[in-house]
Protein backbone atom coordinates (compact mmCIF):
# COMPACT_ATOMS: atom_id res chain seq x y z
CA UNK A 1 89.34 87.36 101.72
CA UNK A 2 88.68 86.21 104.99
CA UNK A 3 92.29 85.24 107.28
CA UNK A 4 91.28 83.09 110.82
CA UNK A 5 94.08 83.65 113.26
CA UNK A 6 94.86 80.28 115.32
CA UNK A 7 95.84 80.14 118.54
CA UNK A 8 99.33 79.15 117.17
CA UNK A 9 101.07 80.15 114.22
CA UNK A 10 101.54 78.05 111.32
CA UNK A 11 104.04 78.93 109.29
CA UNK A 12 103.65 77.03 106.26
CA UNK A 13 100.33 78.36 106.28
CA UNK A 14 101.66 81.89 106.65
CA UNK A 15 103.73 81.62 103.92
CA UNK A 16 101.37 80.59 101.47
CA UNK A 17 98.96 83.30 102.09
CA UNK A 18 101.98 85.89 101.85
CA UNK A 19 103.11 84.14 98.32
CA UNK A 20 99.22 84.68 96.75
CA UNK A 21 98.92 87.92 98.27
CA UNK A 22 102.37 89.09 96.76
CA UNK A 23 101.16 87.08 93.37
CA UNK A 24 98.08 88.97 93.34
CA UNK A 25 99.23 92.49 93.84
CA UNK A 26 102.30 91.68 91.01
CA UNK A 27 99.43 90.09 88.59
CA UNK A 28 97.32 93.66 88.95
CA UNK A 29 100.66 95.67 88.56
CA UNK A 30 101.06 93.55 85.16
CA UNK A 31 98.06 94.44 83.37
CA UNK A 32 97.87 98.18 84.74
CA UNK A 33 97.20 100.61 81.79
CA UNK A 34 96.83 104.42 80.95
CA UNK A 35 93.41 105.02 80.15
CA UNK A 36 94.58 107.79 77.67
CA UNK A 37 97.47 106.01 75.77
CA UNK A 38 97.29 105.84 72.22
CA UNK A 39 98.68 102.63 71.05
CA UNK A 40 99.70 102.46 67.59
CA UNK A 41 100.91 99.05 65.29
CA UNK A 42 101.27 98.82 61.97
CA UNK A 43 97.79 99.05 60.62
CA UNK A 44 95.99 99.38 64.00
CA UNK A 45 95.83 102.25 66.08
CA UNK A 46 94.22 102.49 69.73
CA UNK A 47 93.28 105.08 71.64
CA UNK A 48 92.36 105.06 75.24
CA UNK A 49 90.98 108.61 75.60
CA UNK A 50 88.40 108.19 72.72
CA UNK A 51 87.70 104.68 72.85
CA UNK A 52 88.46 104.62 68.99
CA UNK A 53 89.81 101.47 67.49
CA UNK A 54 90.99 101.90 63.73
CA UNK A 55 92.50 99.04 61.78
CA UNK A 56 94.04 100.15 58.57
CA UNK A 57 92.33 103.94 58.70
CA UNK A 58 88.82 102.10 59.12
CA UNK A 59 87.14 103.23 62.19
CA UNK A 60 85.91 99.74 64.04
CA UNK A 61 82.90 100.45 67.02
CA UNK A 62 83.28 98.33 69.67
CA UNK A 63 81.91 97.42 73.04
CA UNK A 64 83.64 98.94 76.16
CA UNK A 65 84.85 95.61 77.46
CA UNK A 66 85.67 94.59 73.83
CA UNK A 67 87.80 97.87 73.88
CA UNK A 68 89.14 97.27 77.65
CA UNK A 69 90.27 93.33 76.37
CA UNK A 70 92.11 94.79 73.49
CA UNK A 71 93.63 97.64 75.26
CA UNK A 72 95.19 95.32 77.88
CA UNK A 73 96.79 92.64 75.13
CA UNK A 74 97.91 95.58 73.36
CA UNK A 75 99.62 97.51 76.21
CA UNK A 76 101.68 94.08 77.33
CA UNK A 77 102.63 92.79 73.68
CA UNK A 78 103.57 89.31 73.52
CA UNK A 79 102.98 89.18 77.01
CA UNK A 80 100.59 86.27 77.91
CA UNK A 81 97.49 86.09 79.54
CA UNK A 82 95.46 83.17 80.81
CA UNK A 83 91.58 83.30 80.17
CA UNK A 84 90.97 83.55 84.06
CA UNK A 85 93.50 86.70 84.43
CA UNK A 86 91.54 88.79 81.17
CA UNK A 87 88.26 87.93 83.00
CA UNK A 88 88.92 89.71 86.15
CA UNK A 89 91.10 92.66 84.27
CA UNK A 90 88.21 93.32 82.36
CA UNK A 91 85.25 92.10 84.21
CA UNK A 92 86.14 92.33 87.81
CA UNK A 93 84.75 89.65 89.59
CA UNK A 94 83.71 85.39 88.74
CA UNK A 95 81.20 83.61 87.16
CA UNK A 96 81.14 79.95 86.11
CA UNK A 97 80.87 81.13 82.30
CA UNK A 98 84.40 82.68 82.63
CA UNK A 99 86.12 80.71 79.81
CA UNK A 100 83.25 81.19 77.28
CA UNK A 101 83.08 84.88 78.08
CA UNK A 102 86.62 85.48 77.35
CA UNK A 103 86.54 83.20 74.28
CA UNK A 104 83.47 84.72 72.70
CA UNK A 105 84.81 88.13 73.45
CA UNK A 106 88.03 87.27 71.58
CA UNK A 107 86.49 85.65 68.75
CA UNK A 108 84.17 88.72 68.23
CA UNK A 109 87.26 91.22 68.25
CA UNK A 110 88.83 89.10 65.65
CA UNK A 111 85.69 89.47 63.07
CA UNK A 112 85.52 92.91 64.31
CA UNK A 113 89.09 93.70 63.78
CA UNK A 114 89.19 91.84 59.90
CA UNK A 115 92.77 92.27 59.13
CA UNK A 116 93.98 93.08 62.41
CA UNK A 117 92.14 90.32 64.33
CA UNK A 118 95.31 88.02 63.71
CA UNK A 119 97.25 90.47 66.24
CA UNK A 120 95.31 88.47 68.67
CA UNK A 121 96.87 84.78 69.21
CA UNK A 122 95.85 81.51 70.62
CA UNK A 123 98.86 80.48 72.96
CA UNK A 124 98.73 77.23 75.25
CA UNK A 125 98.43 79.84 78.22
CA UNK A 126 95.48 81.72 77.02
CA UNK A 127 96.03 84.61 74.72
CA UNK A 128 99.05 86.87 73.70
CA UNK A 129 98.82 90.33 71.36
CA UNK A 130 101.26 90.48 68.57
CA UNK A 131 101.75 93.17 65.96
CA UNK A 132 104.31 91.18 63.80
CA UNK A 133 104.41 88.58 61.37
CA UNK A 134 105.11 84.94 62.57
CA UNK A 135 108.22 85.31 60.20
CA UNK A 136 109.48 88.98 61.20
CA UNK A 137 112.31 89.34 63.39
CA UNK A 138 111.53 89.69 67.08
């Protein structure tokens, strides 16, 4: 990020750069995880010191940023996160492609996952993790 100082403040301008830099740093705080955490749902287990994924005592391989998207959905159930947000958690940087990316990486955990693919929801904001039934109590 690149900040030109003029000759006389602006502070509208000011402001606005202190709002995205304060968005930014709470955004990176929010999707923070323990690389060794063990996660476990009902049926699907993750753990971040192995990199081993198991839904319903099957062992499922997957790729480290398959792994890295899943961990981060997992760790903030229910939480929500746009498309553009899992890109640079898991990526870290941009592309043009970044919609696609995220979308074929989510549809592949899904097929991976069988069973515990549906963990993994479609919101209007992007995409949410949820261990229970649409019908369970909250």
């Amino acid at each position: 990020m690149i900040v030109i100082k003029t000759r006389q403040p602006d502070p509208e301008l000011e402001q606005k750069i202190r709002m995205l830099l304060e968005r930014e740093h709470i955004e990176a705080e929010q999707i923070s995880i323990g690389s060794q955490e063990k996660l476990v749902f009902p049926g699907l287990t993750l753990d971040g010191m192995t990199h081993e994924v198991s839904c319903n005592g099957r062992k499922t391989s997957l790729t480290r940023l398959e792994f890295d998207l899943l961990l981060i959905l997992a760790s903030h159930e229910e939480q929500v996160f746009s498309k553009e947000k899992l890109f640079r958690a898991v990526w870290g940087q941009n592309c043009d492609d970044t919609l696609k990316v995220v979308a074929n990486t989510v549809s592949n955990l899904r097929k991976k996952l069988a069973d515990c693919g549906s963990f993994i929801r479609t919101t209007h904001g992007g995409y949410t993790f949820r261990s229970k039934k649409e019908n369970d109590p909250a």
